[in-house]
Protein backbone atom coordinates (compact mmCIF):
# COMPACT_ATOMS: atom_id res chain seq x y z
CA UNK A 1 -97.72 -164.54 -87.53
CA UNK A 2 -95.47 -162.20 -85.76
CA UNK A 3 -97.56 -160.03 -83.65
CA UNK A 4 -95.01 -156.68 -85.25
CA UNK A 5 -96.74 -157.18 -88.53
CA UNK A 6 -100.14 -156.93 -87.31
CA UNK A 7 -99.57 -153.03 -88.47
CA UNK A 8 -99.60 -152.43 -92.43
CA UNK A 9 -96.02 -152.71 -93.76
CA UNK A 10 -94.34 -149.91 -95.69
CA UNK A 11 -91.26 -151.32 -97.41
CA UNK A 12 -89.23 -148.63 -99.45
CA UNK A 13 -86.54 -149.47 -101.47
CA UNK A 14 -84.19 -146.93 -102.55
CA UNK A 15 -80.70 -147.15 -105.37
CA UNK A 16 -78.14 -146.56 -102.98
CA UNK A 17 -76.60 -144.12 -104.59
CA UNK A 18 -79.95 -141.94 -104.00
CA UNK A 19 -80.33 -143.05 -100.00
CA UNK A 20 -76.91 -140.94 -100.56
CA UNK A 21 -78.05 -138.17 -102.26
CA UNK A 22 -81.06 -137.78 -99.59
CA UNK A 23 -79.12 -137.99 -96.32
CA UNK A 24 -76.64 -135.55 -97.81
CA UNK A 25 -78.79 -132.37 -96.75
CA UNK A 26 -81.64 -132.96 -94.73
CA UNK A 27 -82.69 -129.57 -95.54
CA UNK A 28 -83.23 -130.11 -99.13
CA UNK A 29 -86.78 -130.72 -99.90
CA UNK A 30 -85.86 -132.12 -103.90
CA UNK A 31 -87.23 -136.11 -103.57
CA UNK A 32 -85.56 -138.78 -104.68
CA UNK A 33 -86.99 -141.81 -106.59
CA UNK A 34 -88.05 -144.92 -104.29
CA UNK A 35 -89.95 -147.88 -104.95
CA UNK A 36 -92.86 -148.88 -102.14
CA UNK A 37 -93.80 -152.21 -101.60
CA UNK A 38 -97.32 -151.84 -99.69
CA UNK A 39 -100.86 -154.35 -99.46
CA UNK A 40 -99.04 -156.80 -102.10
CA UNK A 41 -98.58 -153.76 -104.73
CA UNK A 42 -95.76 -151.98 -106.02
CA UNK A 43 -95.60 -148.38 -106.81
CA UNK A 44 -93.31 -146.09 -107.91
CA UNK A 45 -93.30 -142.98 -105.73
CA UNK A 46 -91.10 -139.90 -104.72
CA UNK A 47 -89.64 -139.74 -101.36
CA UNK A 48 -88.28 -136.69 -99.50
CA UNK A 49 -88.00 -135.63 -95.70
CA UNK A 50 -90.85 -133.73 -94.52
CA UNK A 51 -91.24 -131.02 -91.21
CA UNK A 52 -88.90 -127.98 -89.61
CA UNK A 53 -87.42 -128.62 -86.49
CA UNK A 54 -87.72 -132.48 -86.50
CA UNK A 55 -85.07 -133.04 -89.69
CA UNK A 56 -82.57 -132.90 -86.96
CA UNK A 57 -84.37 -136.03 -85.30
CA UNK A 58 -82.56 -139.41 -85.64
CA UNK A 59 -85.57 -140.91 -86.56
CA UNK A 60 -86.64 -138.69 -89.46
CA UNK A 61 -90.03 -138.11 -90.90
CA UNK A 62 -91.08 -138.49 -94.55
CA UNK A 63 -93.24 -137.65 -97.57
CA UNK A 64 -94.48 -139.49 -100.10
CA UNK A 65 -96.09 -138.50 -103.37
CA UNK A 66 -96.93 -141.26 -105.83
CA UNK A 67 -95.78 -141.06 -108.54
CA UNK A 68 -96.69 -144.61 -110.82
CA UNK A 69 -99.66 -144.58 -110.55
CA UNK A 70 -100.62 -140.97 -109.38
CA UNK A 71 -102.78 -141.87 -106.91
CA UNK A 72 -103.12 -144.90 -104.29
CA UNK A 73 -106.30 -145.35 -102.89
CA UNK A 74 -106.93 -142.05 -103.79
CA UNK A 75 -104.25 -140.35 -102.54
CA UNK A 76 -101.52 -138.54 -104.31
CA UNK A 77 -99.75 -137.41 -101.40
CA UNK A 78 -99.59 -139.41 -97.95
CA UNK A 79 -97.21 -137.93 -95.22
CA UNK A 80 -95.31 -140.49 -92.38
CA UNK A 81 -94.30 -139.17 -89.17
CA UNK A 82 -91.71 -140.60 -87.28
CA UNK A 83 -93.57 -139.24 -83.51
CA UNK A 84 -90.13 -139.08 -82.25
CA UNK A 85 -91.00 -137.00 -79.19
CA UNK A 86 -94.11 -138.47 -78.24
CA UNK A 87 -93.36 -141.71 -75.89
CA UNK A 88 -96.81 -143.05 -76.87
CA UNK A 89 -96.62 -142.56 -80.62
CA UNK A 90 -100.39 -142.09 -80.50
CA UNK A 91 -101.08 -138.40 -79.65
CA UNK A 92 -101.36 -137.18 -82.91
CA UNK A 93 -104.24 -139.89 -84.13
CA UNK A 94 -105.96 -139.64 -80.77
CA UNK A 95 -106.49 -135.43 -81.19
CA UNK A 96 -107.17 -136.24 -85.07
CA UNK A 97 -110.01 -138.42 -84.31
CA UNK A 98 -111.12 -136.85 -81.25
CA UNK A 99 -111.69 -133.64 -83.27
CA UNK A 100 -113.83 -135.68 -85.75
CA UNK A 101 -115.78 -136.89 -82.73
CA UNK A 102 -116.85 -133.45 -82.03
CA UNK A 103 -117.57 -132.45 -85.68
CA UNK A 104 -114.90 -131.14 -87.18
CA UNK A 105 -113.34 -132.22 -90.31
CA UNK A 106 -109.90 -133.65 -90.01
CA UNK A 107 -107.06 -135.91 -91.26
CA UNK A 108 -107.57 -139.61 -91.19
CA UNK A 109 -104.28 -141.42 -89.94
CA UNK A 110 -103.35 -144.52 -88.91
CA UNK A 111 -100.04 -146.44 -87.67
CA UNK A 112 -97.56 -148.75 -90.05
CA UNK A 113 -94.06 -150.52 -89.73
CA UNK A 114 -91.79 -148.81 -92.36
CA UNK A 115 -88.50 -150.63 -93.07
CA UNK A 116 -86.19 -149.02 -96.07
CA UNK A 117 -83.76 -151.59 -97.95
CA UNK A 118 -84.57 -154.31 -95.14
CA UNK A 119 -83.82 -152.05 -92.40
CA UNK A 120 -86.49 -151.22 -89.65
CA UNK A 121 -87.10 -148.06 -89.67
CA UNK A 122 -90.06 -148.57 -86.43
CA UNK A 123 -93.76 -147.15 -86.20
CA UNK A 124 -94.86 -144.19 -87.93
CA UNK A 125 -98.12 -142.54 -88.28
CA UNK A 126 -99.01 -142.30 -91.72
CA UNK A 127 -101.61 -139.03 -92.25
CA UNK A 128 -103.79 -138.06 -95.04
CA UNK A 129 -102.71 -135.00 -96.99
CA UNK A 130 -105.25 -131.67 -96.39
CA UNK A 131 -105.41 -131.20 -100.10
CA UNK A 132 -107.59 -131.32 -103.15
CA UNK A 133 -108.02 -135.43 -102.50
CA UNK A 134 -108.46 -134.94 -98.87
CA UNK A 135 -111.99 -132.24 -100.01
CA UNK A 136 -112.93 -135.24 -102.53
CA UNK A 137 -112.64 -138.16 -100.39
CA UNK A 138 -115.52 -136.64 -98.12
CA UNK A 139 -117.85 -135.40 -100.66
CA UNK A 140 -117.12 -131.46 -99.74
CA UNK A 141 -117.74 -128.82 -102.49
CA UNK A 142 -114.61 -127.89 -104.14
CA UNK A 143 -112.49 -125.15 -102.98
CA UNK A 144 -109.46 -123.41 -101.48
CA UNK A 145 -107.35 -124.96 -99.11
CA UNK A 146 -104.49 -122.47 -97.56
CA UNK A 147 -101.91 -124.24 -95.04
CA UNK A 148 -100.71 -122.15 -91.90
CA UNK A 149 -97.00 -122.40 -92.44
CA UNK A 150 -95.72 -120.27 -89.62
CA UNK A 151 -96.68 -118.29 -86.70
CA UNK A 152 -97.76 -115.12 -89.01
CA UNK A 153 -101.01 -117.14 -89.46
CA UNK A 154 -102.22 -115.62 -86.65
CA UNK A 155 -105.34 -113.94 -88.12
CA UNK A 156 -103.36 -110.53 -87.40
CA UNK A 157 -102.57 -108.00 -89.31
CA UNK A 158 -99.13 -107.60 -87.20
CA UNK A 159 -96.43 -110.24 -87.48
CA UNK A 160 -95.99 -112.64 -84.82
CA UNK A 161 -92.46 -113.29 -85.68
CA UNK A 162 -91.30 -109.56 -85.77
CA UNK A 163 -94.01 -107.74 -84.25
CA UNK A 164 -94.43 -105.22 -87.27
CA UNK A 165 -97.36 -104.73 -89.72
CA UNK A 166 -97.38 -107.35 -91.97
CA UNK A 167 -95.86 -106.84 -95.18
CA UNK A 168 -99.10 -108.91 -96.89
CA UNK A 169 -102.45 -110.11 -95.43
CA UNK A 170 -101.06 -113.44 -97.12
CA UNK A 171 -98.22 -113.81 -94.43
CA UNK A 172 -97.94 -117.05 -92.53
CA UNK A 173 -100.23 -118.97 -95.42
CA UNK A 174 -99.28 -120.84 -98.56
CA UNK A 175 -102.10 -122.05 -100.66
CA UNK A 176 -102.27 -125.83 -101.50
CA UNK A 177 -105.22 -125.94 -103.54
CA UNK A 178 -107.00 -122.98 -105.53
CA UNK A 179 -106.40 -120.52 -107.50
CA UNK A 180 -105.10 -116.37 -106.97
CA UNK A 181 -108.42 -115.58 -107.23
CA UNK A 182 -108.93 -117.67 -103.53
CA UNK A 183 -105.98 -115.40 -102.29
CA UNK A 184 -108.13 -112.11 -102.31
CA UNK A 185 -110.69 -114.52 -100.49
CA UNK A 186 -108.48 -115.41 -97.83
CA UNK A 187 -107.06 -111.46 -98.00
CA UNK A 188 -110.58 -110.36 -97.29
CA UNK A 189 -111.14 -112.59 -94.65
CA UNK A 190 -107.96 -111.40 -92.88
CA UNK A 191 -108.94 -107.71 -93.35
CA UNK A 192 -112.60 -108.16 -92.02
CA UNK A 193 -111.28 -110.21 -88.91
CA UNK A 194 -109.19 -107.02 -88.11
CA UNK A 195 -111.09 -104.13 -89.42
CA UNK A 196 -114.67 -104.58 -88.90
CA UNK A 197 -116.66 -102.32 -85.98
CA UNK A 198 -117.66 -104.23 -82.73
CA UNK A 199 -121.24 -102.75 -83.62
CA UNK A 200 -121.09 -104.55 -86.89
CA UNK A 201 -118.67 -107.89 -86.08
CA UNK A 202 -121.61 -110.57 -85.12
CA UNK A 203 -123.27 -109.53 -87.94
CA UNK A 204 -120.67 -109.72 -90.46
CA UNK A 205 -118.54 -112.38 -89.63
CA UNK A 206 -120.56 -115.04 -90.14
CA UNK A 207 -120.74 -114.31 -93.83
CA UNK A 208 -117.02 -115.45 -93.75
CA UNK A 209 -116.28 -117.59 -91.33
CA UNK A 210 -118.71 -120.61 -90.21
CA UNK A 211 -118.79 -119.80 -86.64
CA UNK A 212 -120.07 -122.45 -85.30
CA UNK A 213 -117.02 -124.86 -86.66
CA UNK A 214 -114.59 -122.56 -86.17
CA UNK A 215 -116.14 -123.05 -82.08
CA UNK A 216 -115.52 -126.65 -81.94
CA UNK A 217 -111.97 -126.30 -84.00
CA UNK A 218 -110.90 -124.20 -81.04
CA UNK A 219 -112.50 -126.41 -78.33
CA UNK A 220 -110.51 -129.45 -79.79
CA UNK A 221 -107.16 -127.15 -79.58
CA UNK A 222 -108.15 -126.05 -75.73
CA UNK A 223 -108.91 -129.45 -75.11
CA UNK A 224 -105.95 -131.05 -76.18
CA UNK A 225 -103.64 -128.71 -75.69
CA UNK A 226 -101.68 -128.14 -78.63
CA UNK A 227 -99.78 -124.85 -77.80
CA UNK A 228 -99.22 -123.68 -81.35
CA UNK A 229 -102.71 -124.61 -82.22
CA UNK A 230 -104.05 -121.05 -82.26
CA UNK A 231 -101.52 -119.39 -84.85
CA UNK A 232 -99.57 -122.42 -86.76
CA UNK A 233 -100.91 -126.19 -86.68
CA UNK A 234 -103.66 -126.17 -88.98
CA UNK A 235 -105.39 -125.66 -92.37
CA UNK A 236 -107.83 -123.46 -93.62
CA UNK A 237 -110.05 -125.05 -95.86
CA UNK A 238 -113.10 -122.33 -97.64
CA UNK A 239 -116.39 -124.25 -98.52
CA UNK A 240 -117.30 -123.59 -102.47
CA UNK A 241 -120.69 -123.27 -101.95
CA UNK A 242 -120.92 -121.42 -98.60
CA UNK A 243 -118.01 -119.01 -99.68
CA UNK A 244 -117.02 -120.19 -95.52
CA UNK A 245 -114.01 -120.97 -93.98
CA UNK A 246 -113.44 -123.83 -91.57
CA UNK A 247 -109.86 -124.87 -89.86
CA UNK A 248 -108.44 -128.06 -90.42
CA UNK A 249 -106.03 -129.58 -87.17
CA UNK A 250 -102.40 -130.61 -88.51
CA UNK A 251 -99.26 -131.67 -86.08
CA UNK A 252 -100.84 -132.63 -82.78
CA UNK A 253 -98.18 -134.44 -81.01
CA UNK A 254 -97.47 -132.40 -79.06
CA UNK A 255 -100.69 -132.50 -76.64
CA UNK A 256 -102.54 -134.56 -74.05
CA UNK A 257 -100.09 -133.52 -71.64
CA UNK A 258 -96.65 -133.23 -73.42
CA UNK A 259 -95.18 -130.28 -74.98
CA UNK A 260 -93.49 -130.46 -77.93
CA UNK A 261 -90.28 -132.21 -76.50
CA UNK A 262 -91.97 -134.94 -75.08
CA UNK A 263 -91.72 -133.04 -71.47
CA UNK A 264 -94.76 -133.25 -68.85
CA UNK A 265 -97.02 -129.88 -69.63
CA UNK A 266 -99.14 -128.58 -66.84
CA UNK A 267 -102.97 -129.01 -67.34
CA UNK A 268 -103.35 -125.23 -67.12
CA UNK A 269 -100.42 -124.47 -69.42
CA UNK A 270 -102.69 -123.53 -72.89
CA UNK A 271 -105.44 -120.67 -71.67
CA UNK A 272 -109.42 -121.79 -72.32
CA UNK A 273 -109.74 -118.94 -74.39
CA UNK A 274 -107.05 -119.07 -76.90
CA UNK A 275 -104.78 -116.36 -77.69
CA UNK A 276 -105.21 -115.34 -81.69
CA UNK A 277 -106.81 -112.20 -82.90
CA UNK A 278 -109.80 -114.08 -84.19
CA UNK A 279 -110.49 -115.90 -81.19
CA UNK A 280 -110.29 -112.85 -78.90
CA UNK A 281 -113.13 -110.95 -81.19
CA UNK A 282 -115.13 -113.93 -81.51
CA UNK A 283 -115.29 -114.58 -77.85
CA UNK A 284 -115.53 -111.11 -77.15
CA UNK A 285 -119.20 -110.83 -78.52
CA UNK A 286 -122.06 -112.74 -75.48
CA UNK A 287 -123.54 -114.74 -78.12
CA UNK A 288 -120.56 -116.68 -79.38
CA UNK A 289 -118.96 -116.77 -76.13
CA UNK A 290 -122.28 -118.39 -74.45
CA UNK A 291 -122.26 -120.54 -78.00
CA UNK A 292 -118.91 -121.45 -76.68
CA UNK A 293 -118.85 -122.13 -73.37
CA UNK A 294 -122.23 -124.41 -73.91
CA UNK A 295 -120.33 -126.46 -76.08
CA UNK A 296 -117.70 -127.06 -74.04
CA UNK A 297 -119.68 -128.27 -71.54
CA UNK A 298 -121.37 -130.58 -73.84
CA UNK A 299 -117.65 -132.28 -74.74
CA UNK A 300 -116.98 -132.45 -71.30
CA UNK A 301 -120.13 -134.43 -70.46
CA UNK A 302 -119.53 -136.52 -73.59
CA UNK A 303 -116.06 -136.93 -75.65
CA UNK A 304 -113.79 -134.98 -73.38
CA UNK A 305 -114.09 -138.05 -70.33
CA UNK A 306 -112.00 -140.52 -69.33
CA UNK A 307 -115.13 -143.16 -69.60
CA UNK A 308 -114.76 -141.88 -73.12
CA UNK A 309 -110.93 -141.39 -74.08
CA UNK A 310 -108.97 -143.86 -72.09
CA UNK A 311 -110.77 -146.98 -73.84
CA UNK A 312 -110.04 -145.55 -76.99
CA UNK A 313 -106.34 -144.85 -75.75
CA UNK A 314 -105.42 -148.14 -74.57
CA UNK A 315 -106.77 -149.37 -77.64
CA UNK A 316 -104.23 -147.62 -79.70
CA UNK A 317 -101.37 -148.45 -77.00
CA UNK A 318 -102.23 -152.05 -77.37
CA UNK A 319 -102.65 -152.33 -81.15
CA UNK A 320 -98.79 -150.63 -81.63
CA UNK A 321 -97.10 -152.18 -78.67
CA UNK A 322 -95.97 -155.45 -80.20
CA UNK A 323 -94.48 -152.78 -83.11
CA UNK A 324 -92.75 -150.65 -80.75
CA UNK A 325 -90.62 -153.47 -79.47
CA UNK A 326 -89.05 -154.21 -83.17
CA UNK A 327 -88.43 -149.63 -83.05
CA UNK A 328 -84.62 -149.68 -83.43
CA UNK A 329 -85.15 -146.16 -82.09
CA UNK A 330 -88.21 -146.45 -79.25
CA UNK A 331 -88.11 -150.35 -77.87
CA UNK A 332 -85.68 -149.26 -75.17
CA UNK A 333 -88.08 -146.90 -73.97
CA UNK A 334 -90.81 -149.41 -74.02
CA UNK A 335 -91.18 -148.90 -69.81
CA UNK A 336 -91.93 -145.24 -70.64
CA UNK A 337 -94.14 -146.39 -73.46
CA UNK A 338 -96.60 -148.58 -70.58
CA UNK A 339 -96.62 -145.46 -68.67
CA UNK A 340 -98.51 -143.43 -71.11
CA UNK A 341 -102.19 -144.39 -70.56
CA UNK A 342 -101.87 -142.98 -66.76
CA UNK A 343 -100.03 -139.82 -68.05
CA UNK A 344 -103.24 -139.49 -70.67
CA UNK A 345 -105.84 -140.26 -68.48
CA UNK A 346 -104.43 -137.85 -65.70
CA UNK A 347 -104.32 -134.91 -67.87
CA UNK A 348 -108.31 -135.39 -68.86
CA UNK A 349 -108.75 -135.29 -65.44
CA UNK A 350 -106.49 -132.11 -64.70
CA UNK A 351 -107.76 -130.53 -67.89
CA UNK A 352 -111.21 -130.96 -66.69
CA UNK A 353 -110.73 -129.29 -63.77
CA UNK A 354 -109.25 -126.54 -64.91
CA UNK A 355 -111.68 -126.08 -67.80
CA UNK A 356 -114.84 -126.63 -65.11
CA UNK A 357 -114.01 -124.03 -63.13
CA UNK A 358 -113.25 -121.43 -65.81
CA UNK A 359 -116.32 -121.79 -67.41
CA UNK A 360 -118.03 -121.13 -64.67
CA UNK A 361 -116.13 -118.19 -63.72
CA UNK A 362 -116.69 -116.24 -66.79
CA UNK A 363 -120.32 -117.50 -66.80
């Protein structure tokens, strides 16, 4: 068998007249109707383009919502990212599993071939939709799920796009799952982050926020260094029975040591301690920010090695490689491609470094 197929297929077939209709705006969110031809079934599902910024990509990025049957595998929604500006293709699955390795809940992903009307289309990453699926899949007790659609999610109450008091505590969030009654939850939450006494914050926030996860969500962010991690690329997800809020990660390509146009990024470049409003009160009380910096030492003597990550990394490399050469898009930059395990495993390193010797400085 041809090594390229070793990856799961996606074949989409689209009328013409509707491939058309869809590259006529890029902008335009309406789908069009597409049939997919995946794991020897065929399912009738919607297609549009999906993401901000990379529309504009020549290698464009899609989602897909099934529509006969609803679901597939339990999914109604699955999202496929082209990873233009990541040379490996693999940064976003690595930080998605890394954060499960140290305990916090995340998307599951993994890489395919898509082709559309017999045309290769390359390797994409197809993630798992943060919605009401994504709570059911892992046995979680029902509730809200908000997704941070801009910089205004910045657990502020002042705008991080125009630097005025927000207009609503809502700003920057758009609820995916749940009901208006969850948006005075989420409004609350907001308002206590801001507005409660240092006397009273240790005490308090823990009845809204599960601390201790919200720790290791931003240890995975300082870790991997996803610049916009602190105010944009995530989820918030608010336990039913705990009444808690937890972050999901979302759009991590741009980390291990690449910004977000694929350039080198300095291992020092994202600060250890974050830069959101929630983050600065958290770590401003002794107890969380001892809770913190012990449990950054523990990933660093664990997940956050290269004895640990650059197994797991070449892994990825080699499983896609083969698939990367048949990229109409990517194969010519298959030299680059070979290069990416060093570029990985030196950031650990310089990330380490850096992260060693602030924790001990503000120990």
């Amino acid at each position: 068998m041809d090594e390229t197929f070793k990856l799961p297929q996606y074949k989409i077939f689209i009328n013409p007249i509707d491939l058309r209709e869809l590259k006529r705006d890029i902008w335009i969110d309406d789908p069009v109707p597409a049939q997919l031809a995946i794991e020897g079934k065929k399912l009738e599902i919607d297609l549009s383009y999906r993401g901000s910024h990379i529309r504009d990509f020549e290698k464009k990025s899609y989602q897909i919502a099934y529509y006969k049957p609803k679901k597939f595998k339990g999914s109604s929604l699955v999202h496929l990212n082209a990873e233009f500006k990541d040379p490996s293709f693999i940064r976003n699955k690595l930080s998605f599993d890394f954060f499960r390795e140290i305990g916090c809940l995340a998307p599951q992903s993994r890489h395919v071939f898509l082709t559309i009307n017999g045309k290769a289309e390359g390797v994409y990453l197809e993630i798992e939709s943060v919605d009401e699926n994504f709570i059911k899949r892992r046995g979680l007790p029902n509730g809200a799920i908000f997704y941070a659609v801009d910089g205004d999610a910045n657990f502020s109450l002042m705008s991080d796009l125009d630097k005025e008091t927000k207009k609503s505590l809502k700003l920057g969030y758009e609820r995916q799952w749940g009901s208006a009654k969850d948006d005075l939850h989420l409004q609350e939450f907001i308002y206590k982050i801001n507005t409660l006494p240092k006397a009273e914050f240790e005490k308090e926030i823990p009845r809204y926020l599960n601390v201790e996860k919200y720790l290791r969500w931003v240890a995975g962010v300082v870790f991997t260094s996803n610049y916009d991690g602190f105010v944009h690329n995530y989820a918030l997800y608010r336990n039913g029975a705990t009444g808690l809020f937890e972050v999901i990660p979302w759009d991590y390509d741009a980390t291990w040591g690449r910004d977000v146009n694929g350039k080198r990024m300095e291992a020092n470049y994202v600060p250890f301690d974050g830069f959101n409003t929630l983050t600065a009160r958290i770590l401003d009380e002794n107890s969380f920010r001892s809770q913190y910096h012990r449990l950054l030492e523990d990933i660093m003597n664990h997940q956050f090695t290269i004895e640990f990550m650059a197994p797991r990394v070449e892994q990825l490399l080699h499983s896609i490689r083969p698939s990367v050469l048949h990229d109409p898009y990517k194969k010519q930059q298959i030299e680059q491609f070979d290069q990416e395990l060093a570029i990985v495993t030196l950031y650990i390193e310089e990330r380490r470094n850096y992260l060693k010797k602030k924790v001990t400085m503000f120990d």
